[in-house]
Every structure is written in C-alpha cells, then in structure tokens.
PDB file of N, CA and C in Angstrom:
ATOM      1  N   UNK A   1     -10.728   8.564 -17.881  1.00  0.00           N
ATOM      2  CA  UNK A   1     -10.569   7.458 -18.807  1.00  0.00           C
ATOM      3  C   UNK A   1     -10.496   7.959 -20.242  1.00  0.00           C
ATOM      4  N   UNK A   2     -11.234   9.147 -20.427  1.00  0.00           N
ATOM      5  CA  UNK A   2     -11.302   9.479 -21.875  1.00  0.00           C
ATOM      6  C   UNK A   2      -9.759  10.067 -22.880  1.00  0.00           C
ATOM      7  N   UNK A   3      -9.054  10.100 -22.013  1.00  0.00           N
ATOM      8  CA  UNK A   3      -7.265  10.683 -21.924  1.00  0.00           C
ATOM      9  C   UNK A   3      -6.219   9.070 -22.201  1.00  0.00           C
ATOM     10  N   UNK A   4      -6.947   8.429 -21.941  1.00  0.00           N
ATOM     11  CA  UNK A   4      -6.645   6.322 -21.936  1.00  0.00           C
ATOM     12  C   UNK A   4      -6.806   6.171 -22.855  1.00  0.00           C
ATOM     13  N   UNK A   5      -6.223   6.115 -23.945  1.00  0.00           N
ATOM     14  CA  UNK A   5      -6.814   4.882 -25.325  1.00  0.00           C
ATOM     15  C   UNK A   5      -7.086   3.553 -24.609  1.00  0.00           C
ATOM     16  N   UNK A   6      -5.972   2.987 -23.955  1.00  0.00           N
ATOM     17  CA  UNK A   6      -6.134   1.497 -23.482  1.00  0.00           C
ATOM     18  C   UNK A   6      -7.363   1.110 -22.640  1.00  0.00           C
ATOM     19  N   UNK A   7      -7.701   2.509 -21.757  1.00  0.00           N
ATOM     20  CA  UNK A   7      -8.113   2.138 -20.890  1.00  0.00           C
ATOM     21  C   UNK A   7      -9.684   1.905 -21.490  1.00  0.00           C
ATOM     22  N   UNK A   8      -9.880   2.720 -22.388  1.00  0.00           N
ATOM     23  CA  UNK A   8     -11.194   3.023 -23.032  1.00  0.00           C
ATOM     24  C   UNK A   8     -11.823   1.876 -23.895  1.00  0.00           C
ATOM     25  N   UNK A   9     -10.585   1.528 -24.856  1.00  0.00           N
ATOM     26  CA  UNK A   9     -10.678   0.266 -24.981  1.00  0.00           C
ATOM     27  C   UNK A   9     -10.995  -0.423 -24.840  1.00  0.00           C
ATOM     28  N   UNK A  10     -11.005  -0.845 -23.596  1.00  0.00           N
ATOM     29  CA  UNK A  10     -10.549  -2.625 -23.045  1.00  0.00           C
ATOM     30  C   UNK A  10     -11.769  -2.374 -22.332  1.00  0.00           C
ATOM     31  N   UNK A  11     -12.376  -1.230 -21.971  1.00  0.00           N
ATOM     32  CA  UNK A  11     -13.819  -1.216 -21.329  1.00  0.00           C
ATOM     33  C   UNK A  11     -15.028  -1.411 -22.711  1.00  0.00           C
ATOM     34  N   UNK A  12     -14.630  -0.686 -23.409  1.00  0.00           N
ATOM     35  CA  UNK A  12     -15.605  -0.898 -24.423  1.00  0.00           C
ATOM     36  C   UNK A  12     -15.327  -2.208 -25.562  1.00  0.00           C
ATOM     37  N   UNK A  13     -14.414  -3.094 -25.005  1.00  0.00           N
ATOM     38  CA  UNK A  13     -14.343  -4.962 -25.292  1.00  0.00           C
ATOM     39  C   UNK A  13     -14.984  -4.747 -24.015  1.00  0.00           C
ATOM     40  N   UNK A  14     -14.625  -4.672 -23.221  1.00  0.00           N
ATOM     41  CA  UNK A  14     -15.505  -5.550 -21.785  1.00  0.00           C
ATOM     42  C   UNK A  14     -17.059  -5.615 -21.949  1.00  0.00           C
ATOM     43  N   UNK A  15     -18.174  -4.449 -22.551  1.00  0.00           N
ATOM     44  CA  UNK A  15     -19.262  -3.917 -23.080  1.00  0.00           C
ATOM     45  C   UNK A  15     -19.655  -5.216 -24.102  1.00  0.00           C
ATOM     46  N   UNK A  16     -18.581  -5.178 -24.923  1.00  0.00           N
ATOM     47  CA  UNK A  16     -18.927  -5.864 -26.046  1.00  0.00           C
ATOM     48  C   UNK A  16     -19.604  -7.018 -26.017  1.00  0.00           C
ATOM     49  N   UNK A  17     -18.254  -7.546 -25.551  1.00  0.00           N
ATOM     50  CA  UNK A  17     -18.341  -8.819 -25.072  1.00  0.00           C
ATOM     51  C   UNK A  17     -19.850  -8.967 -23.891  1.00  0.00           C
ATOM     52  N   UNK A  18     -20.088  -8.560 -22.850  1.00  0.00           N
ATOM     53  CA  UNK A  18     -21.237  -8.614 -22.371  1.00  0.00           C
ATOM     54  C   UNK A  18     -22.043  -8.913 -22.724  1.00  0.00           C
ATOM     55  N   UNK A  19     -22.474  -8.051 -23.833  1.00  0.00           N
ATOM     56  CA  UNK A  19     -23.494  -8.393 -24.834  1.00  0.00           C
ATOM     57  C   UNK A  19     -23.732  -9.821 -25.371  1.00  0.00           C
ATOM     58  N   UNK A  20     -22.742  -9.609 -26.185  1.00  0.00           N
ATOM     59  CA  UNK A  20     -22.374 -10.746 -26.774  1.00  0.00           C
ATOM     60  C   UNK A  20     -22.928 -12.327 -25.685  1.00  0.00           C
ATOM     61  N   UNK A  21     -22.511 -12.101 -24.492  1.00  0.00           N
ATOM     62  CA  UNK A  21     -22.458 -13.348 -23.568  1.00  0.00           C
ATOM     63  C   UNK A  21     -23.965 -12.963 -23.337  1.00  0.00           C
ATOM     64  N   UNK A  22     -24.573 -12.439 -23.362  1.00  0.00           N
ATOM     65  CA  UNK A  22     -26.131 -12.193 -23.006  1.00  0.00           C
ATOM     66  C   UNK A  22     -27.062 -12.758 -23.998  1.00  0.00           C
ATOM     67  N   UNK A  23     -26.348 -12.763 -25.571  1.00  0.00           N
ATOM     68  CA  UNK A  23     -26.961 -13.313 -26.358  1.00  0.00           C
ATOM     69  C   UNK A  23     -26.915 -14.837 -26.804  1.00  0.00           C
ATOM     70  N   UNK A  24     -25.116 -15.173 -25.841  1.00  0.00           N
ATOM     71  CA  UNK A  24     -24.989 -16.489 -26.035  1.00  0.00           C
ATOM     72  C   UNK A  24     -25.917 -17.152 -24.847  1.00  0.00           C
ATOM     73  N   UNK A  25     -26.156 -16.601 -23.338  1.00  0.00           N
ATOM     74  CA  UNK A  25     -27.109 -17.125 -22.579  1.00  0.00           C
ATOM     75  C   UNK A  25     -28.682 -17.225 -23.278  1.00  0.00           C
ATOM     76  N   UNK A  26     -29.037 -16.563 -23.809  1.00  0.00           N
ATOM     77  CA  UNK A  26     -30.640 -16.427 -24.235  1.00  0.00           C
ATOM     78  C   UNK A  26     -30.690 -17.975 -25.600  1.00  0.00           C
ATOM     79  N   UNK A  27     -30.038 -18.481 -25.901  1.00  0.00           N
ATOM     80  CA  UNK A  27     -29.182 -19.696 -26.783  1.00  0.00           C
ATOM     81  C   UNK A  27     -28.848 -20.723 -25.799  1.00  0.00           C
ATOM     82  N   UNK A  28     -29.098 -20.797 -24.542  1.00  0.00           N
ATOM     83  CA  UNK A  28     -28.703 -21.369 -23.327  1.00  0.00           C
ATOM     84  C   UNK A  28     -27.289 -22.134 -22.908  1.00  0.00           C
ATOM     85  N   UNK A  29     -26.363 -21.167 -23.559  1.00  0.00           N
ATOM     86  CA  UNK A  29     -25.085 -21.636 -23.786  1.00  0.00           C
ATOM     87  C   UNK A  29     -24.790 -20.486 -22.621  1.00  0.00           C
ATOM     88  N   UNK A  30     -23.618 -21.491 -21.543  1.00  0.00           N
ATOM     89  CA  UNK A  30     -23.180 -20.430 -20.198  1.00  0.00           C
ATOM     90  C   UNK A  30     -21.949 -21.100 -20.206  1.00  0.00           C
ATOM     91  N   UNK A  31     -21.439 -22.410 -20.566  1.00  0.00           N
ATOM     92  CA  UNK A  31     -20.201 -22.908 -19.965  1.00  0.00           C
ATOM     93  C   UNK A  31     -19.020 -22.305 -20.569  1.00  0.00           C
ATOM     94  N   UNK A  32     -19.084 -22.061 -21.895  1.00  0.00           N
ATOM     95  CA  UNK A  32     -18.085 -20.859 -22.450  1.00  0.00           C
ATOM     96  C   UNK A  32     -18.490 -19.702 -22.599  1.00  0.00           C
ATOM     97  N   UNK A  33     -19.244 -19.240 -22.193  1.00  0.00           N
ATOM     98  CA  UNK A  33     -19.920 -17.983 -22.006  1.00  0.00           C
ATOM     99  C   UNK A  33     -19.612 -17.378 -20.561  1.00  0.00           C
ATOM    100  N   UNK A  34     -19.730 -18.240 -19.726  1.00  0.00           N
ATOM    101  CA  UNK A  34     -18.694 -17.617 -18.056  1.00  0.00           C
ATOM    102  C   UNK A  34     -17.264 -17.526 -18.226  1.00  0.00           C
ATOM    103  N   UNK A  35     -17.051 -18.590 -18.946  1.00  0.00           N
ATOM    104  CA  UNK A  35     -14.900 -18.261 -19.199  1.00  0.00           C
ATOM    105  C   UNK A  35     -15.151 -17.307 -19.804  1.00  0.00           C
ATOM    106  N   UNK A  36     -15.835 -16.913 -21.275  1.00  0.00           N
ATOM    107  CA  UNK A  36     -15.241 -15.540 -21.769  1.00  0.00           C
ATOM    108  C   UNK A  36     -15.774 -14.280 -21.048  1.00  0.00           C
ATOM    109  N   UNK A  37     -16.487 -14.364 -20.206  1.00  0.00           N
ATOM    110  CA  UNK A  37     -17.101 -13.336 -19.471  1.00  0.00           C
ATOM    111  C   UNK A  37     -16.129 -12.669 -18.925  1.00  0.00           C
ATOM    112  N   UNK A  38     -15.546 -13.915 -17.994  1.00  0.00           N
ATOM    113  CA  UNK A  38     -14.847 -13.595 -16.950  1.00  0.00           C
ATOM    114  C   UNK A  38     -13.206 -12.958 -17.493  1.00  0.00           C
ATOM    115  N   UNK A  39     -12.372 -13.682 -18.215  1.00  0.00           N
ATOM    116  CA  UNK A  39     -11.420 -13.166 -19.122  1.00  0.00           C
ATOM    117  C   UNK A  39     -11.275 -11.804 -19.942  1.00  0.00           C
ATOM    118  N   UNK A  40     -12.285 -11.675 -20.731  1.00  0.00           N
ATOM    119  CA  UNK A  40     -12.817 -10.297 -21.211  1.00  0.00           C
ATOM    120  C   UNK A  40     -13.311  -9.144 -20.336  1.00  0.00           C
ATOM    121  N   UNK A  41     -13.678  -9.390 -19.247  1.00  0.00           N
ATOM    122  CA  UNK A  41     -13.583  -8.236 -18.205  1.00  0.00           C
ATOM    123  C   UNK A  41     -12.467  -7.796 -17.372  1.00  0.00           C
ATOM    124  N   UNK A  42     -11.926  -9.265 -17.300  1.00  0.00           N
ATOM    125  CA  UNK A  42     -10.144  -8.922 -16.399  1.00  0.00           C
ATOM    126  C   UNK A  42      -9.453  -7.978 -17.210  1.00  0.00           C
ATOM    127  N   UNK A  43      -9.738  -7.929 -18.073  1.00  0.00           N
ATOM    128  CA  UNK A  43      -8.325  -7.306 -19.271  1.00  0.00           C
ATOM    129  C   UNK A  43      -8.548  -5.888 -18.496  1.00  0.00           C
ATOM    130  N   UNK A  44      -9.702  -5.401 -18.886  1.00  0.00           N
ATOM    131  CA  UNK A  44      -9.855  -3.838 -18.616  1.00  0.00           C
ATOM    132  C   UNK A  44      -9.662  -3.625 -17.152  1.00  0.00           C
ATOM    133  N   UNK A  45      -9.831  -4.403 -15.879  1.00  0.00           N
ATOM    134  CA  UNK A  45      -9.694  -4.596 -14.853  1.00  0.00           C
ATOM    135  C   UNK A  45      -8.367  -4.349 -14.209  1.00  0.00           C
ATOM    136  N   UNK A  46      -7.219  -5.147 -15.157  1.00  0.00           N
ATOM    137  CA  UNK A  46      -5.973  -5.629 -14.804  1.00  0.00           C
ATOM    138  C   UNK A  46      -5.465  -3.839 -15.621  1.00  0.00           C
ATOM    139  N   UNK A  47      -5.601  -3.628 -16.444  1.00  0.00           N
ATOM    140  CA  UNK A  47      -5.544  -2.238 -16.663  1.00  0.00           C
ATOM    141  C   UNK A  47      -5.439  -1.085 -15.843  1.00  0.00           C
ATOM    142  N   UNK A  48      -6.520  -0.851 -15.563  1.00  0.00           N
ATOM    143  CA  UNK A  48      -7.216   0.037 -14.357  1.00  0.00           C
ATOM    144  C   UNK A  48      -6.471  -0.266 -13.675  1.00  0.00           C
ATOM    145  N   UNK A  49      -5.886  -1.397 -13.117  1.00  0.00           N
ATOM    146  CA  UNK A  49      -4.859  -1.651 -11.735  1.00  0.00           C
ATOM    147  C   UNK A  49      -4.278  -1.351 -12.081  1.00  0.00           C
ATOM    148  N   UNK A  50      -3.498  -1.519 -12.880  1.00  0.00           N
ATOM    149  CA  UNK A  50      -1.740  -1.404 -13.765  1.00  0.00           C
ATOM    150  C   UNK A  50      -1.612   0.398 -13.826  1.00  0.00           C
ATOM    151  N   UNK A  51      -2.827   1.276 -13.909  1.00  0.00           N
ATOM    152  CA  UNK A  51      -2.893   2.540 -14.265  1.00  0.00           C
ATOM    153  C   UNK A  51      -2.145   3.296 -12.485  1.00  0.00           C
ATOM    154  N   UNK A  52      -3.011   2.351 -11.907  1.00  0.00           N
ATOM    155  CA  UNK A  52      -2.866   2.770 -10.411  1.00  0.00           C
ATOM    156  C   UNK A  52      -1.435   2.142  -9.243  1.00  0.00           C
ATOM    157  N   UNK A  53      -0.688   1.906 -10.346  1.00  0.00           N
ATOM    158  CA  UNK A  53       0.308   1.088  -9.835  1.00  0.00           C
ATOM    159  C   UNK A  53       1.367   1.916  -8.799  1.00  0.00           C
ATOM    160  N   UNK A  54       2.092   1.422  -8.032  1.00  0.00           N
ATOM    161  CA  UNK A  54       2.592   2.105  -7.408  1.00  0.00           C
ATOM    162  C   UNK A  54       3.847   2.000  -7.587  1.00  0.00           C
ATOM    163  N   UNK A  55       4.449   0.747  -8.148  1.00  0.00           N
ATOM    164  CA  UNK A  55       5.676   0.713  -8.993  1.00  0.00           C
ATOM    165  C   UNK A  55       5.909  -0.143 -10.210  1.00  0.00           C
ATOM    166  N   UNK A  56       6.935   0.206 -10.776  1.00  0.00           N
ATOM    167  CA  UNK A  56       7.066   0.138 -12.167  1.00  0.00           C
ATOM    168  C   UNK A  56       6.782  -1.670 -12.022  1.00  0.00           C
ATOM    169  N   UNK A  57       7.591  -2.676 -11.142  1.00  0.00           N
ATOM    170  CA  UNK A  57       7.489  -3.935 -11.180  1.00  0.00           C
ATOM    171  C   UNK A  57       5.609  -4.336 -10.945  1.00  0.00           C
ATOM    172  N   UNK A  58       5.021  -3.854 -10.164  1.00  0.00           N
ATOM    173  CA  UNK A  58       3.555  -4.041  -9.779  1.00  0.00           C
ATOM    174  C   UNK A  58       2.734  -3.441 -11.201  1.00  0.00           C
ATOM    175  N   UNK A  59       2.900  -2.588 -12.257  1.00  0.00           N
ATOM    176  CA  UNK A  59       2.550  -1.921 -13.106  1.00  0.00           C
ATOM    177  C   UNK A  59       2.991  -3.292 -14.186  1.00  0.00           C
ATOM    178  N   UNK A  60       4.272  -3.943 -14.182  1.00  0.00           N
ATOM    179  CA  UNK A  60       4.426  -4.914 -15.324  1.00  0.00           C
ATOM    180  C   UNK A  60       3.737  -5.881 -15.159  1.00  0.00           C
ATOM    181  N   UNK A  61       3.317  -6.323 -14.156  1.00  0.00           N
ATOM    182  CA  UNK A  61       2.958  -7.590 -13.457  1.00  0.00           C
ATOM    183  C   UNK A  61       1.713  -7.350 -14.024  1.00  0.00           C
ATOM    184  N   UNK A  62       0.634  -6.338 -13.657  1.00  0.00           N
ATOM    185  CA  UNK A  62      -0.675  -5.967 -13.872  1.00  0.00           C
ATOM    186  C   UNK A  62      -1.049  -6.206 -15.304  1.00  0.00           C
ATOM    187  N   UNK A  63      -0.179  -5.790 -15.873  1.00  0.00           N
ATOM    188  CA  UNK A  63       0.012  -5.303 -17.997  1.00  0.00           C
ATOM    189  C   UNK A  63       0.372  -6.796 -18.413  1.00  0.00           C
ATOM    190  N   UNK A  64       0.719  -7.901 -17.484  1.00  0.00           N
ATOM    191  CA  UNK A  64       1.143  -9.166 -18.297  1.00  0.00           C
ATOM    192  C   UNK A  64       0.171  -9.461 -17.915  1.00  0.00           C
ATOM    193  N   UNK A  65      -0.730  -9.921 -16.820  1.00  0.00           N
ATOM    194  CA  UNK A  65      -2.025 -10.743 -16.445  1.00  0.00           C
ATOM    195  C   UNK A  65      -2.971  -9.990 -17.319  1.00  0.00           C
ATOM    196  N   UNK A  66      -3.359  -9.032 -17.978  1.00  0.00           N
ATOM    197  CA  UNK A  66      -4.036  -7.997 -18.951  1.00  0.00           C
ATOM    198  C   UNK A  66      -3.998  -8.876 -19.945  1.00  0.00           C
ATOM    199  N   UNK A  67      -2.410  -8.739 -20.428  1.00  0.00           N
ATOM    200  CA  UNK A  67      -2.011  -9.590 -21.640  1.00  0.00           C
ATOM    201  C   UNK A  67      -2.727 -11.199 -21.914  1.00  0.00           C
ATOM    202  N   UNK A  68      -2.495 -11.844 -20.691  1.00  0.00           N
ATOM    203  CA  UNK A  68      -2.763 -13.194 -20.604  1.00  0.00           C
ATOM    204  C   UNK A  68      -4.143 -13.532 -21.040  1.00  0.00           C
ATOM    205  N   UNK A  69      -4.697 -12.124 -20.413  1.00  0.00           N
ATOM    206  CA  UNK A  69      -6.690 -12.217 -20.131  1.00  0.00           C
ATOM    207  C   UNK A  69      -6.819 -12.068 -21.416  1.00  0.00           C
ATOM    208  N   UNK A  70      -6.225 -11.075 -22.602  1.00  0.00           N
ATOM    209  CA  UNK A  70      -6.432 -11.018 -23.461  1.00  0.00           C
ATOM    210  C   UNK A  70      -6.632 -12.497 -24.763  1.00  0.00           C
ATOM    211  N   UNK A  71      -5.074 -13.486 -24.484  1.00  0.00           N
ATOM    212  CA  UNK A  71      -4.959 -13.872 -24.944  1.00  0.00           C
ATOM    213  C   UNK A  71      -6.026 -15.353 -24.734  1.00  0.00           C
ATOM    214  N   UNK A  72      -5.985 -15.556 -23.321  1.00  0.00           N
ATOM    215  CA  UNK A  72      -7.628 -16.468 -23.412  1.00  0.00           C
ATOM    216  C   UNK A  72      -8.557 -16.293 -23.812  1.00  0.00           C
ATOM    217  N   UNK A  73      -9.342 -14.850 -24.181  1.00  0.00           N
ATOM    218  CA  UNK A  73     -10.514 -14.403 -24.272  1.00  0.00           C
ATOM    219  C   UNK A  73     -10.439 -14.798 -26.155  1.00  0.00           C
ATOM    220  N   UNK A  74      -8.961 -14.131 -26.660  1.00  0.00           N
ATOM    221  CA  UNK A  74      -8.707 -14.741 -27.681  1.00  0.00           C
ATOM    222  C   UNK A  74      -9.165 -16.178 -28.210  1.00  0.00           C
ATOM    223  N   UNK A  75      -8.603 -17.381 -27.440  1.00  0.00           N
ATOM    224  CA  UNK A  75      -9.165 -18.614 -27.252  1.00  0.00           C
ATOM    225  C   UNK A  75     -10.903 -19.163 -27.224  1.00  0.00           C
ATOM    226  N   UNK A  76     -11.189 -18.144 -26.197  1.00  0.00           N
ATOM    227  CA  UNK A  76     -12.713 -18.395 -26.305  1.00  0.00           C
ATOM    228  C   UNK A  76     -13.218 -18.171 -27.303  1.00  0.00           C
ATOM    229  N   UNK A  77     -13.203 -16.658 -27.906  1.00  0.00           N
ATOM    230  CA  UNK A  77     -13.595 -16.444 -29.336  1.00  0.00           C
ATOM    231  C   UNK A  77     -13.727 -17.583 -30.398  1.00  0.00           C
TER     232      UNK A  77
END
C-alpha cells in the first residue's frame, strides 16, 4: 500500500472519518453517523478492488462506485 498514493489515502480518510463517527456517537448522534461510516469506508474498499481488477472494464466500474462513495460521504460532511 505504501507504493499507492490512492490507496493510502482513502485508508487514512477511512481512519479519519472513524474517529470522527466515534465522537459523533459519544454526542448520541448514529443516524448520519452510519451513512457516513458506511460511504467513507467504501471509497478505500472500492479501491482495493479496483487495484485487484482483472479487467480494465471491472477496474472502471470499481473507480466509479469509489467516486460515487466519495461524493456521498461529501454530502454527509
């Protein structure tokens, strides 16, 4: 992973964010705190797949649902 900018990345948002949702639970806030959980971890997820792709169409597919996760997590923010 350390050879990944992206990949490194999107794990250390995934970290972040964790946190972050740990501090919004202890505030007893979970209902937007599970959407961004869940969104902000796909990204780096959909990555990691996309890395392991086996073709170029399964590799775009992976990198747009990435994209998407990104852009909800965006939303939650």
């Amino acid at each position: 992973m350390k050879d990944n900018l992206i990949m490194r990345k999107t794990f250390d948002f995934s970290v972040k964010i964790t946190g972050l949702v740990m501090l919004l639970r202890m505030k007893k806030e979970t209902i937007i705190s599970k959407q961004l959980l869940r969104s902000a971890t796909s990204i780096g997820a959909n990555v990691t797949e996309a890395s392991a792709a086996l073709t170029r169409k399964e590799f775009i597919l992976k990198m747009s649902i990435a994209s998407n996760e990104a852009r909800e997590s965006a939303y939650w923010l």
